[in-house]
C-alpha atoms as a PDB file:
ATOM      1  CA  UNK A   1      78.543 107.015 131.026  1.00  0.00           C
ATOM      2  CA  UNK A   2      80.761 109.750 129.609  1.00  0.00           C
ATOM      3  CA  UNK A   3      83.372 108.373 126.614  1.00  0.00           C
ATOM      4  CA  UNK A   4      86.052 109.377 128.889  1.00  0.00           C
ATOM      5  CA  UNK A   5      85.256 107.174 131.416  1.00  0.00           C
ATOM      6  CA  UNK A   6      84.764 104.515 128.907  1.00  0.00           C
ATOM      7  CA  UNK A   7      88.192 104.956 127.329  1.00  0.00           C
ATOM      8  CA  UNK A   8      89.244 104.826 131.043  1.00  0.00           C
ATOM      9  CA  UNK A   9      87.582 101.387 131.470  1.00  0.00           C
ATOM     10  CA  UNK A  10      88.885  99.923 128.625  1.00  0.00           C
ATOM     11  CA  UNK A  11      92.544 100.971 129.011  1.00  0.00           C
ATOM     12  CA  UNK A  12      92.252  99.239 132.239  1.00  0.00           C
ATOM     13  CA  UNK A  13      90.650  96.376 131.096  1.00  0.00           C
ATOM     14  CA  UNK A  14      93.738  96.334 128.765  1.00  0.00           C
ATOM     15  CA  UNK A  15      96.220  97.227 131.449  1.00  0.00           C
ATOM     16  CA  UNK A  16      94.725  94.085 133.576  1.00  0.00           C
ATOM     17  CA  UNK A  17      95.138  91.828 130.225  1.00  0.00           C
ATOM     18  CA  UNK A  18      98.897  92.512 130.066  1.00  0.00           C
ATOM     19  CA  UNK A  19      99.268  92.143 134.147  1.00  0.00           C
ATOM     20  CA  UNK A  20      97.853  88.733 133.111  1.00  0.00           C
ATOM     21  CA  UNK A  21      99.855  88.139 130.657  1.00  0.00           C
ATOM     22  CA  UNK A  22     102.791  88.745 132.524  1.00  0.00           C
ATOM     23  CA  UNK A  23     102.019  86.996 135.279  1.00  0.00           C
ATOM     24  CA  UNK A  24     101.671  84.068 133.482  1.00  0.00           C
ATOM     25  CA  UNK A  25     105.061  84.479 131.570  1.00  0.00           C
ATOM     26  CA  UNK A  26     106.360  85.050 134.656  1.00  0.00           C
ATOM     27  CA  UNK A  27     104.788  81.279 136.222  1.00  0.00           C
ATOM     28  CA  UNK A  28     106.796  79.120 133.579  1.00  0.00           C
ATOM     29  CA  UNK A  29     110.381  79.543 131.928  1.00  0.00           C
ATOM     30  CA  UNK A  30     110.486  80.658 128.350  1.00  0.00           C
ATOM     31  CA  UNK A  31     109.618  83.383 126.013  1.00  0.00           C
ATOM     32  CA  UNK A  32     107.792  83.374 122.993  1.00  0.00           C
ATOM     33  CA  UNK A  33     109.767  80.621 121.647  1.00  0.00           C
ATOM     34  CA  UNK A  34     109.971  78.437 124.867  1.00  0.00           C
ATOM     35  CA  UNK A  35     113.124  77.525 127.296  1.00  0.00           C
ATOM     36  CA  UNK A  36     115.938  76.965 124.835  1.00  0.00           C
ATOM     37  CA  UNK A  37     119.336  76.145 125.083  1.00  0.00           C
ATOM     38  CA  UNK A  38     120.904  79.818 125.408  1.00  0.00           C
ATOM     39  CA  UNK A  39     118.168  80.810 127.772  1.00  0.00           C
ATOM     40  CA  UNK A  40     119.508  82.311 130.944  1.00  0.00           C
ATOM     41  CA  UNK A  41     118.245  79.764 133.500  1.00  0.00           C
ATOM     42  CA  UNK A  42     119.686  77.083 131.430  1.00  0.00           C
ATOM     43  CA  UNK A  43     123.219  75.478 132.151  1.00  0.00           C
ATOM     44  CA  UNK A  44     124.566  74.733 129.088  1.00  0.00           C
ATOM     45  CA  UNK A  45     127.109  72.013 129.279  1.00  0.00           C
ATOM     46  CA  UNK A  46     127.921  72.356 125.587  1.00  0.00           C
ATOM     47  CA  UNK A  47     129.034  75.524 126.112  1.00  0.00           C
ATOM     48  CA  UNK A  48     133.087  75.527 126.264  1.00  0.00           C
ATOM     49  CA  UNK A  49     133.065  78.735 128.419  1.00  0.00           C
ATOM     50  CA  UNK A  50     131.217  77.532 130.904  1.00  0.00           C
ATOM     51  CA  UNK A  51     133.216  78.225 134.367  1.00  0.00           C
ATOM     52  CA  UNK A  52     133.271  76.184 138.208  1.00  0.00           C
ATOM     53  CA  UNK A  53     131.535  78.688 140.361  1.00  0.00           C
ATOM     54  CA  UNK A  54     133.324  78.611 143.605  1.00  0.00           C
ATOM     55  CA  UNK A  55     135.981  76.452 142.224  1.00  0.00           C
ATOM     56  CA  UNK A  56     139.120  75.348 143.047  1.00  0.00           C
ATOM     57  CA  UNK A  57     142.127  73.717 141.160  1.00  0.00           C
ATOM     58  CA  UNK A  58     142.892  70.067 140.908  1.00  0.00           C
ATOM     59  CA  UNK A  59     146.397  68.845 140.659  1.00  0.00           C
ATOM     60  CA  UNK A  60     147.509  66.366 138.277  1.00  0.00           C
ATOM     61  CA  UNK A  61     149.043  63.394 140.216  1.00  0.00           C
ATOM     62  CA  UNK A  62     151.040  60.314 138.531  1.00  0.00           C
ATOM     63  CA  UNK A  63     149.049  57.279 136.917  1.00  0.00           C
ATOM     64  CA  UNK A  64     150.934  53.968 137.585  1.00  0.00           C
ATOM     65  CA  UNK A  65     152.126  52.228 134.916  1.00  0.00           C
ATOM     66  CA  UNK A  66     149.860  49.067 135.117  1.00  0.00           C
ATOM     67  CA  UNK A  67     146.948  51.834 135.154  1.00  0.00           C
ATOM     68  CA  UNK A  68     147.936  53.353 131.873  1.00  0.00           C
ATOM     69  CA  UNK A  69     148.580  50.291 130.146  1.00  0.00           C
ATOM     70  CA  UNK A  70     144.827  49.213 130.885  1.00  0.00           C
ATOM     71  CA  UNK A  71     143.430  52.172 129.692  1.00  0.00           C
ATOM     72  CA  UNK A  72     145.585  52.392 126.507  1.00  0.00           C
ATOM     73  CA  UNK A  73     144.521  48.817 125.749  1.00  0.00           C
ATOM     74  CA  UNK A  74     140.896  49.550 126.600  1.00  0.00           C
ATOM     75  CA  UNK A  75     138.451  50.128 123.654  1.00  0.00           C
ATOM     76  CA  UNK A  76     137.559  53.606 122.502  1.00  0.00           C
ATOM     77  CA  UNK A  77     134.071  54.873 122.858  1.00  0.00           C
ATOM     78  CA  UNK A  78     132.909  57.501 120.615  1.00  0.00           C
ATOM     79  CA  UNK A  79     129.449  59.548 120.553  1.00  0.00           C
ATOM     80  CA  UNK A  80     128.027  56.164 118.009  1.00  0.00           C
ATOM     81  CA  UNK A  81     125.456  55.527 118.831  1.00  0.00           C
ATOM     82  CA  UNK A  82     124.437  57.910 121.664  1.00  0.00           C
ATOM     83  CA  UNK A  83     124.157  56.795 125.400  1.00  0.00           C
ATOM     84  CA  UNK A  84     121.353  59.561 125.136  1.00  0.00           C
ATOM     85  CA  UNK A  85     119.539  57.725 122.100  1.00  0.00           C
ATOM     86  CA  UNK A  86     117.362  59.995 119.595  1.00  0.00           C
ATOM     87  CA  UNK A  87     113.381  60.297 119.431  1.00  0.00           C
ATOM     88  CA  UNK A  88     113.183  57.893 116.627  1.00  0.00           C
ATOM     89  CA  UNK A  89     115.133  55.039 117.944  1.00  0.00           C
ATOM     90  CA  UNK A  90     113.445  55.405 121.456  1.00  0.00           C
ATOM     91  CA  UNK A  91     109.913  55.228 120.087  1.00  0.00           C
ATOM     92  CA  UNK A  92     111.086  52.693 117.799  1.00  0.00           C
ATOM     93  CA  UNK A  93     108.937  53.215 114.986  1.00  0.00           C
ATOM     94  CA  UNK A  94     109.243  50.821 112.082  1.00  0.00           C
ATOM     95  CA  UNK A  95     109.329  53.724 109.629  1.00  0.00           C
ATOM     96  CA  UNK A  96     109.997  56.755 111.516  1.00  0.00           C
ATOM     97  CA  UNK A  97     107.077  59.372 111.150  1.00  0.00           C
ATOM     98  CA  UNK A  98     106.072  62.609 112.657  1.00  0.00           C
ATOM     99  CA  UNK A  99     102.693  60.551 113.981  1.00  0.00           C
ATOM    100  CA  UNK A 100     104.338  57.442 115.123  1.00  0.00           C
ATOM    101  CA  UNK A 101     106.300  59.789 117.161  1.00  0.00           C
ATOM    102  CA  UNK A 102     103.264  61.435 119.013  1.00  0.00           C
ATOM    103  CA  UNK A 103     101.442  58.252 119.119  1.00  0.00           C
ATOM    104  CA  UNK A 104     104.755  57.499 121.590  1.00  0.00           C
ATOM    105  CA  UNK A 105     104.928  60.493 123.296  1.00  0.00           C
ATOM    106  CA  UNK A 106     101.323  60.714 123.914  1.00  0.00           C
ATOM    107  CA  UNK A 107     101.538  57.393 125.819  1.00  0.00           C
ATOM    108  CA  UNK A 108     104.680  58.389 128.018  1.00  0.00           C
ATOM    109  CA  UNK A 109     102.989  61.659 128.921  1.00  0.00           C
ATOM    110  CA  UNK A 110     100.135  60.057 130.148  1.00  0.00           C
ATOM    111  CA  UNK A 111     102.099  58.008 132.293  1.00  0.00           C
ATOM    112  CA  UNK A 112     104.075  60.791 133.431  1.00  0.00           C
ATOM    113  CA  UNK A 113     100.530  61.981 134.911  1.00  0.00           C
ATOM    114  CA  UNK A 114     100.275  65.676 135.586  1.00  0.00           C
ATOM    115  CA  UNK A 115     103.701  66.378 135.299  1.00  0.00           C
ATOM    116  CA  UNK A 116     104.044  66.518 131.662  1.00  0.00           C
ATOM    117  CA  UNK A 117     101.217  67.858 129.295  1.00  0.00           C
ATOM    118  CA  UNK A 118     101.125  68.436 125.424  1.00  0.00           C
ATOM    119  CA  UNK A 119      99.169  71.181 123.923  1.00  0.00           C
ATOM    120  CA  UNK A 120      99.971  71.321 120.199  1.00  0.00           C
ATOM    121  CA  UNK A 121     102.705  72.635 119.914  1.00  0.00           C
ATOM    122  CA  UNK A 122     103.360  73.858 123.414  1.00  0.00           C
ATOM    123  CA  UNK A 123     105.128  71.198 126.049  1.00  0.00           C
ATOM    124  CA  UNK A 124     105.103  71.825 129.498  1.00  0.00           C
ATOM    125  CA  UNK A 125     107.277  70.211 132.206  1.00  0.00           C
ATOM    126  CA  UNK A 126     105.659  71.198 135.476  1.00  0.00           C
ATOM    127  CA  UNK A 127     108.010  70.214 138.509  1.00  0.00           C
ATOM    128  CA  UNK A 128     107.045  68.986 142.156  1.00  0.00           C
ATOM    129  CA  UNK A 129     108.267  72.707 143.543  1.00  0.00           C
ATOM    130  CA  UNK A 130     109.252  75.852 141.264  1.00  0.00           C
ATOM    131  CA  UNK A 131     108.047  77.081 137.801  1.00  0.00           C
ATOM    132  CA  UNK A 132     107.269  74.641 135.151  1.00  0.00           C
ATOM    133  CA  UNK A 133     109.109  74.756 132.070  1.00  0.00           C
ATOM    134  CA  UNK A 134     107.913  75.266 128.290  1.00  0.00           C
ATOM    135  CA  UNK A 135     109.251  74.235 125.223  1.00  0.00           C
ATOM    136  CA  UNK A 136     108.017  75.218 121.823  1.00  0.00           C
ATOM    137  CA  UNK A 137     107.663  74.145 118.459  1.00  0.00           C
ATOM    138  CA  UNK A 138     108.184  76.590 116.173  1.00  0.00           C
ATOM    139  CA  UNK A 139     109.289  77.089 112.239  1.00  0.00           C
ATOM    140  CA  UNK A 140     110.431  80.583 110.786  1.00  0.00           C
ATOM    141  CA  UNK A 141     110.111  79.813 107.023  1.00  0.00           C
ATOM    142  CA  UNK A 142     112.965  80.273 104.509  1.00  0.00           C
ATOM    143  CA  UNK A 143     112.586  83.882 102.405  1.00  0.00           C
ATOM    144  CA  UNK A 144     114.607  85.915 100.082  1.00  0.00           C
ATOM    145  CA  UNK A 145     117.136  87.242 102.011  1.00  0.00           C
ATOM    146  CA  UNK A 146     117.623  84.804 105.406  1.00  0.00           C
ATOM    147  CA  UNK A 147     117.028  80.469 105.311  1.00  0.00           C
ATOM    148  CA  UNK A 148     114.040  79.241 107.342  1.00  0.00           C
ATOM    149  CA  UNK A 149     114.798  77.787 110.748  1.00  0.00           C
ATOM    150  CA  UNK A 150     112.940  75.551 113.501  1.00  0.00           C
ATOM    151  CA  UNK A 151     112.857  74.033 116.683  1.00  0.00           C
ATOM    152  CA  UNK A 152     110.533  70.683 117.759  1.00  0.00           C
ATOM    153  CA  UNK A 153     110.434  69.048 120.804  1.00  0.00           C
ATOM    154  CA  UNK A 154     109.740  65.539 121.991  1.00  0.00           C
ATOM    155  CA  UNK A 155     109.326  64.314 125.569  1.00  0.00           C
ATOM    156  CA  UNK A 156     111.357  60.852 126.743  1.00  0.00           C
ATOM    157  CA  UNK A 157     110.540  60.066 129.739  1.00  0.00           C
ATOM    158  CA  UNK A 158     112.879  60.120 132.789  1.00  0.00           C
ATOM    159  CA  UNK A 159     116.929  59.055 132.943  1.00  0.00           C
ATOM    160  CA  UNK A 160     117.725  56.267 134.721  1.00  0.00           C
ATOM    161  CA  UNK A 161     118.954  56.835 137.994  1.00  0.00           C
ATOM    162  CA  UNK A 162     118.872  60.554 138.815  1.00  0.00           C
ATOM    163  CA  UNK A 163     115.017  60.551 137.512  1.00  0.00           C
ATOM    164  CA  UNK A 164     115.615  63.803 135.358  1.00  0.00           C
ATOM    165  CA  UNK A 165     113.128  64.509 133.093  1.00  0.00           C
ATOM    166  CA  UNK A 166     114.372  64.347 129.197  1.00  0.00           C
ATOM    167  CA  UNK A 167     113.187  66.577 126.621  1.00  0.00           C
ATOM    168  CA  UNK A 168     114.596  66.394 123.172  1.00  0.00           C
ATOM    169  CA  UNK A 169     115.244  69.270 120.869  1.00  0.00           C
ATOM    170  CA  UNK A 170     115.774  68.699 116.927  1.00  0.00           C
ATOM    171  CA  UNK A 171     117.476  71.625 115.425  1.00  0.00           C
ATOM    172  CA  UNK A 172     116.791  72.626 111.743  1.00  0.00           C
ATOM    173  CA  UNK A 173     120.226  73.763 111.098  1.00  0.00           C
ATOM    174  CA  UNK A 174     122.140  71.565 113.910  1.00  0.00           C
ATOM    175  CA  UNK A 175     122.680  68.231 115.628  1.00  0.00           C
ATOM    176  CA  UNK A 176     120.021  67.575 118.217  1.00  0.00           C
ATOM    177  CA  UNK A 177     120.226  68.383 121.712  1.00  0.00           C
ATOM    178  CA  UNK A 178     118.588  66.876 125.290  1.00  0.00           C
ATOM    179  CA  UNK A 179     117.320  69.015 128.039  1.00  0.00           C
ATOM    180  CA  UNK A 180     117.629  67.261 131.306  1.00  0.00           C
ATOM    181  CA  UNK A 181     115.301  68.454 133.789  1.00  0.00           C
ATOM    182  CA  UNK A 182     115.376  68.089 137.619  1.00  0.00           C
ATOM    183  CA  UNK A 183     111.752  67.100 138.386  1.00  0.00           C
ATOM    184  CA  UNK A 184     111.791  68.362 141.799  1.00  0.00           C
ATOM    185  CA  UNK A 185     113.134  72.526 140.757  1.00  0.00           C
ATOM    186  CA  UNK A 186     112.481  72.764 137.284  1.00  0.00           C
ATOM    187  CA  UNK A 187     115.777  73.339 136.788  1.00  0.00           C
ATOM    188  CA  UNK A 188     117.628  72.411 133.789  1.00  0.00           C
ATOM    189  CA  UNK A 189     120.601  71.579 131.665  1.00  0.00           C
ATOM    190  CA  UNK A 190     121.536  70.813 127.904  1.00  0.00           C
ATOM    191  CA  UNK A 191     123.613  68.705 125.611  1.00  0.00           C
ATOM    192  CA  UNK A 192     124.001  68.304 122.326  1.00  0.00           C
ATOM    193  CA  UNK A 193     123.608  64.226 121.313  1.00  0.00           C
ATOM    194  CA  UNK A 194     125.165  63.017 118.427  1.00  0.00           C
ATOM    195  CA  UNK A 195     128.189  66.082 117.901  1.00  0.00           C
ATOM    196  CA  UNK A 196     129.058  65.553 121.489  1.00  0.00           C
ATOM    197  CA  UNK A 197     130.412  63.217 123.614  1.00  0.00           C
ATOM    198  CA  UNK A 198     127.516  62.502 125.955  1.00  0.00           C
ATOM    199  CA  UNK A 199     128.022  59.639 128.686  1.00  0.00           C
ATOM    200  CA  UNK A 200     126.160  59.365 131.874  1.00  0.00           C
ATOM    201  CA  UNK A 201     127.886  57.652 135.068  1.00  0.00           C
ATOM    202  CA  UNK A 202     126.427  53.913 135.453  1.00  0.00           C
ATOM    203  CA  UNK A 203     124.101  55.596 138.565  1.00  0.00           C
ATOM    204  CA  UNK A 204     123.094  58.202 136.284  1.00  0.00           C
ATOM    205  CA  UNK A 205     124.231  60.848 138.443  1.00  0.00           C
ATOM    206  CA  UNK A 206     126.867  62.351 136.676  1.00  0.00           C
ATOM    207  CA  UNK A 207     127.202  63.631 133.016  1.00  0.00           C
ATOM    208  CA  UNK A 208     130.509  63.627 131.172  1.00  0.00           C
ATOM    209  CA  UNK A 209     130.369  65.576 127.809  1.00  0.00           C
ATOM    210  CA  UNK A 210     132.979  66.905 125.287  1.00  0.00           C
ATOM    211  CA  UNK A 211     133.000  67.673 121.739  1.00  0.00           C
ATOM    212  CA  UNK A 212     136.668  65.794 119.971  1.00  0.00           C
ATOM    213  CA  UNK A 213     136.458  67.702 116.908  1.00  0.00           C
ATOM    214  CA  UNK A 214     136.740  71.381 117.776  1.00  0.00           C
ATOM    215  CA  UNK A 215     140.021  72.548 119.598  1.00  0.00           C
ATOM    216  CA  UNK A 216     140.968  73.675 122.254  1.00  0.00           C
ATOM    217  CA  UNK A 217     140.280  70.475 124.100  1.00  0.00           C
ATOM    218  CA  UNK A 218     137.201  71.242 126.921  1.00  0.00           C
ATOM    219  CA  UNK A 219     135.234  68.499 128.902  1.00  0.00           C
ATOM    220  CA  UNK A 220     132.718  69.031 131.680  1.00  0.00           C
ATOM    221  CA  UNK A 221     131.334  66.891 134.399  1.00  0.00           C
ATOM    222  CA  UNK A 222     127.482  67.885 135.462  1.00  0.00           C
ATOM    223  CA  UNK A 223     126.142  66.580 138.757  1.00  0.00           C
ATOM    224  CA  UNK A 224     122.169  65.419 138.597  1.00  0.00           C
ATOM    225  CA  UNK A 225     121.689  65.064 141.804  1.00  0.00           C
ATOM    226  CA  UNK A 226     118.902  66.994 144.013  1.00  0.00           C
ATOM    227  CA  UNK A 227     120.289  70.254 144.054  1.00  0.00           C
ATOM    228  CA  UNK A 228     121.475  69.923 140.451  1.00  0.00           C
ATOM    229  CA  UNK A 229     121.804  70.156 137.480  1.00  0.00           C
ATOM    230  CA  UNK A 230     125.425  71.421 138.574  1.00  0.00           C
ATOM    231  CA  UNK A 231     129.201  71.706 136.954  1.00  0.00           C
ATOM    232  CA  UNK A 232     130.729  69.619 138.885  1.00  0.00           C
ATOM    233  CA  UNK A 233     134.162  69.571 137.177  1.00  0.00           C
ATOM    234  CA  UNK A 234     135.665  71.449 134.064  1.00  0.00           C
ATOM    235  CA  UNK A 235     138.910  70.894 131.951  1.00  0.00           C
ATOM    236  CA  UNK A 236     140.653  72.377 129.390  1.00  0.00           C
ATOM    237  CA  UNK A 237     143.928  73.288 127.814  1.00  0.00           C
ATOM    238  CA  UNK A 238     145.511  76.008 126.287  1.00  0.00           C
ATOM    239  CA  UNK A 239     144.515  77.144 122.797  1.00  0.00           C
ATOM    240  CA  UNK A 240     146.944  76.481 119.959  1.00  0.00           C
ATOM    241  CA  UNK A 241     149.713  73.875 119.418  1.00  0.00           C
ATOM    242  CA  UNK A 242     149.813  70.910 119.638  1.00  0.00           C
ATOM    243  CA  UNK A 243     146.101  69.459 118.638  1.00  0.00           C
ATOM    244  CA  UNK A 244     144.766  67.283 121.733  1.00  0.00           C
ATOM    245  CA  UNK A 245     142.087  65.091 120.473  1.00  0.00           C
ATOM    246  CA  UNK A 246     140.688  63.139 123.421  1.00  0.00           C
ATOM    247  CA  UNK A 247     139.650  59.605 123.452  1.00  0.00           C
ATOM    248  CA  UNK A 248     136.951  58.096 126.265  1.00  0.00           C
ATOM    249  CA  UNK A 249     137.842  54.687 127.442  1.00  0.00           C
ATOM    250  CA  UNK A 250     135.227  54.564 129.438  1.00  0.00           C
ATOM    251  CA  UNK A 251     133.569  55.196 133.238  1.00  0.00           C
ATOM    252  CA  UNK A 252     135.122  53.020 135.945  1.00  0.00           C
ATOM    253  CA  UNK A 253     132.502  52.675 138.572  1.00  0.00           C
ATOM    254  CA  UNK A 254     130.145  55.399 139.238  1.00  0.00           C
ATOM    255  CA  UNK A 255     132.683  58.184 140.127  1.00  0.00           C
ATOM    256  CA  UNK A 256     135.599  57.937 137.597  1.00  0.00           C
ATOM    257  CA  UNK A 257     136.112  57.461 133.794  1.00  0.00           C
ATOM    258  CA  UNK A 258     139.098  56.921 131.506  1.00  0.00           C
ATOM    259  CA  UNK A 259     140.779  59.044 128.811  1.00  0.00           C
ATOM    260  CA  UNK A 260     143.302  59.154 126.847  1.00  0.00           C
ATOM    261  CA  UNK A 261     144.815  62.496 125.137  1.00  0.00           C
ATOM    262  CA  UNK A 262     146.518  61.915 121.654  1.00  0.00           C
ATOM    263  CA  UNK A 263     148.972  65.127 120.946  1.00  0.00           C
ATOM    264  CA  UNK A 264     149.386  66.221 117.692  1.00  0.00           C
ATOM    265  CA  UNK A 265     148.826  65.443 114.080  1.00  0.00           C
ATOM    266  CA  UNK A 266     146.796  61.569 113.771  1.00  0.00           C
ATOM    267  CA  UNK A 267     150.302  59.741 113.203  1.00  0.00           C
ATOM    268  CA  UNK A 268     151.716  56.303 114.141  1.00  0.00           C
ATOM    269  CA  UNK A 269     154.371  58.384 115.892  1.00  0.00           C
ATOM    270  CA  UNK A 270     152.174  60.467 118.049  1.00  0.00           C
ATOM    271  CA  UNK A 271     151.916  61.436 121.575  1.00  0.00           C
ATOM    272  CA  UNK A 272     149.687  59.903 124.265  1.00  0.00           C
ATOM    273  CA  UNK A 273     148.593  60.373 127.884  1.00  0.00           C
ATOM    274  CA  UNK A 274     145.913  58.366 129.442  1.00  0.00           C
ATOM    275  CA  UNK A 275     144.526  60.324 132.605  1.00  0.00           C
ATOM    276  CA  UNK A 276     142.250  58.626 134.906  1.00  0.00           C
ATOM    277  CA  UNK A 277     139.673  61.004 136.560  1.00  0.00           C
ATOM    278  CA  UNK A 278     138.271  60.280 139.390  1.00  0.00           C
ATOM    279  CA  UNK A 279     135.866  61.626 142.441  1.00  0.00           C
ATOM    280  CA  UNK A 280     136.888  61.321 146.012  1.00  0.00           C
ATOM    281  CA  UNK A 281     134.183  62.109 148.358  1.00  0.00           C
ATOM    282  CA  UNK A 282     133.815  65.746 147.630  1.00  0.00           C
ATOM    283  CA  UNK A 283     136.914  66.353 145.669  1.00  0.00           C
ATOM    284  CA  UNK A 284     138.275  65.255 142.440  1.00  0.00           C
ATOM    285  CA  UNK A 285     141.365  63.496 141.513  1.00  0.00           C
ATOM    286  CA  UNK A 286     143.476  63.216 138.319  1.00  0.00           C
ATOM    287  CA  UNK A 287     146.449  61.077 137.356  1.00  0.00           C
ATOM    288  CA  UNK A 288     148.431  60.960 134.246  1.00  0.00           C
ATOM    289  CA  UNK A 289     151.086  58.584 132.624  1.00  0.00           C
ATOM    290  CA  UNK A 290     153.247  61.734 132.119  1.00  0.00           C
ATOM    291  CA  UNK A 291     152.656  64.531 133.930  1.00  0.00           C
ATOM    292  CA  UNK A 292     155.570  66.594 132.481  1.00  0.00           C
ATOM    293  CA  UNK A 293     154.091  66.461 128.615  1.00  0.00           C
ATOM    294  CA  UNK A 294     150.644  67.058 130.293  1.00  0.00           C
ATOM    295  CA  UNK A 295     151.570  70.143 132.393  1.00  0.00           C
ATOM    296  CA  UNK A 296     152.897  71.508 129.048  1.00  0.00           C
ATOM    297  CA  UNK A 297     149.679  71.102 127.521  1.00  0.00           C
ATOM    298  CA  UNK A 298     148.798  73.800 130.015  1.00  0.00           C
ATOM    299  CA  UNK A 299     145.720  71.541 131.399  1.00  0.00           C
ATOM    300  CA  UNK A 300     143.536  73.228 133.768  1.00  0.00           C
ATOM    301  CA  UNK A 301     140.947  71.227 135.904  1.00  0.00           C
ATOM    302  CA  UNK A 302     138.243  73.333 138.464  1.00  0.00           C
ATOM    303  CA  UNK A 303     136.277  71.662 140.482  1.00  0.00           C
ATOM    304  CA  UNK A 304     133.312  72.222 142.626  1.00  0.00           C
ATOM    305  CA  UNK A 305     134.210  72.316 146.083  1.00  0.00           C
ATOM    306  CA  UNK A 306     130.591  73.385 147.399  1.00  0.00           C
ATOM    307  CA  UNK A 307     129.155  69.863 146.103  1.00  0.00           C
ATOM    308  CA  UNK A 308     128.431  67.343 148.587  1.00  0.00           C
END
């Protein structure tokens, strides 16, 4: 055979190889370092800019008085301990370990069957219908000049409820964050669990998160339903003064939840509004003990008029 044509049949071997390669990026969500929070395909509901697509605007209505004394009285609820509760206290390990931890995972993938597989440091979420998902492990080693970083991963089984697959993320320079998965799509959403405010709906179907700590106040509702994960709802108010800190009271059933909004400096003396947010069919409703100090909060609500 002439060299040229050899050449030729090896630079088409190669170009196959690549095809292949791509291909097979192509079949499952992530790059070299997996599906992670920022990827594109991701809706990240710690993300304050997240926007309502196809919104519209919900009014503020007036809470009755016997309403807002109830929720002022209720007890606060914080992100201590997590509704979404870490790795270690799920496995339950009597001294937390790296392999107490896969002895646990290894025994909820194999109950998860085919849908969930572990290979080293590569976990794959492989959905009813669409691409599975992949999530790496992966640790970039401090040097001279830039401080190491890493990402692990542990699967925990499915939320009750909405049946969404949870995969958690442990950060080596943050708080640790969920992926909820829709097991039917593939696709996905994430949280941060411990910084955050995380609290599902008693169904499971809806997701109310907000961070209390960093201004301007934001809070998003997700649907995980069948067609999710989806924003269902989004609030937030205008950047500057006065400081709103918001407080969760709780949900009320499995399509409303209490808050209330202290204004201003932590004081004896300070402002309060409790709102009570709720969801009417396919529209959302808001009420608040005083709508006048409220509106000049500049509070803007969007919500998702295409959900069902």
């Amino acid at each position: 055979m002439p060299k040229s044509s050899a050449l030729h049949c090896v630079a088409a071997s190669c170009l196959l190889g690549v095809l292949a390669a791509s291909a097979q990026a192509a079949a499952s969500k992530g790059g070299e370092l997996g599906l992670r929070f920022n990827s594109p395909e991701v809706l990240d509901l710690a993300e304050r800019s997240q926007k309502v697509r196809g919104g519209g605007s919900v009014a503020v209505g007036e809470l009755t008085s016997a309403d807002a004394e109830r929720i002022f009285a209720a007890p606060a609820i914080d992100e201590n301990p997590p509704a979404l509760r870490f790795s270690d206290d799920e496995f339950g390990c009597t001294k937390p370990s790296r392999r107490c931890s896969m002895e646990h995972e290894r025994q909820l993938i194999a109950a998860a069957a085919a849908a969930v597989k572990r290979d080293g440091r590569r976990l794959t979420i492989t959905p009813s219908a669409g691409v599975p998902a992949v999530f790496v492990d992966w640790k970039q080693p401090t040097t001279k000049t830039a401080d190491g970083d890493e990402e692990s991963h542990w699967y925990l089984g499915r939320l009750p409820g909405s049946g969404y697959v949870r995969v958690e993320v442990q950060f080596g320079h943050d708080a640790p964050g969920n992926f909820l998965i829709n097991p039917q799509s593939g696709q996905s959403a994430f949280v941060h669990n411990g910084a955050d405010l995380v609290s599902p709906s008693p169904d499971g179907r809806l997701l109310l998160t907000w961070n209390a700590l960093n201004p301007p106040f934001s809070l998003r509702v997700a649907a995980l339903d069948a067609a999710g994960p989806r924003l269902a709802l989004q609030c937030s108010a205008a950047d500057g003064e006065p400081r709103i800190t918001p407080v969760f009271k709780g949900w009320q059933g499995v399509a409303g939840f209490d808050l209330v909004l202290e204004i201003g400096e932590q004081s004896k003396s300070m402002a309060r509004a409790a709102l009570h947010v709720s969801r009417d069919g396919s529209h959302w409703r808001i009420a608040a003990s005083d709508i006048a100090r409220v509106d000049r909060l500049r509070l803007s609500c969007q919500e998702n008029t295409a959900l069902p």
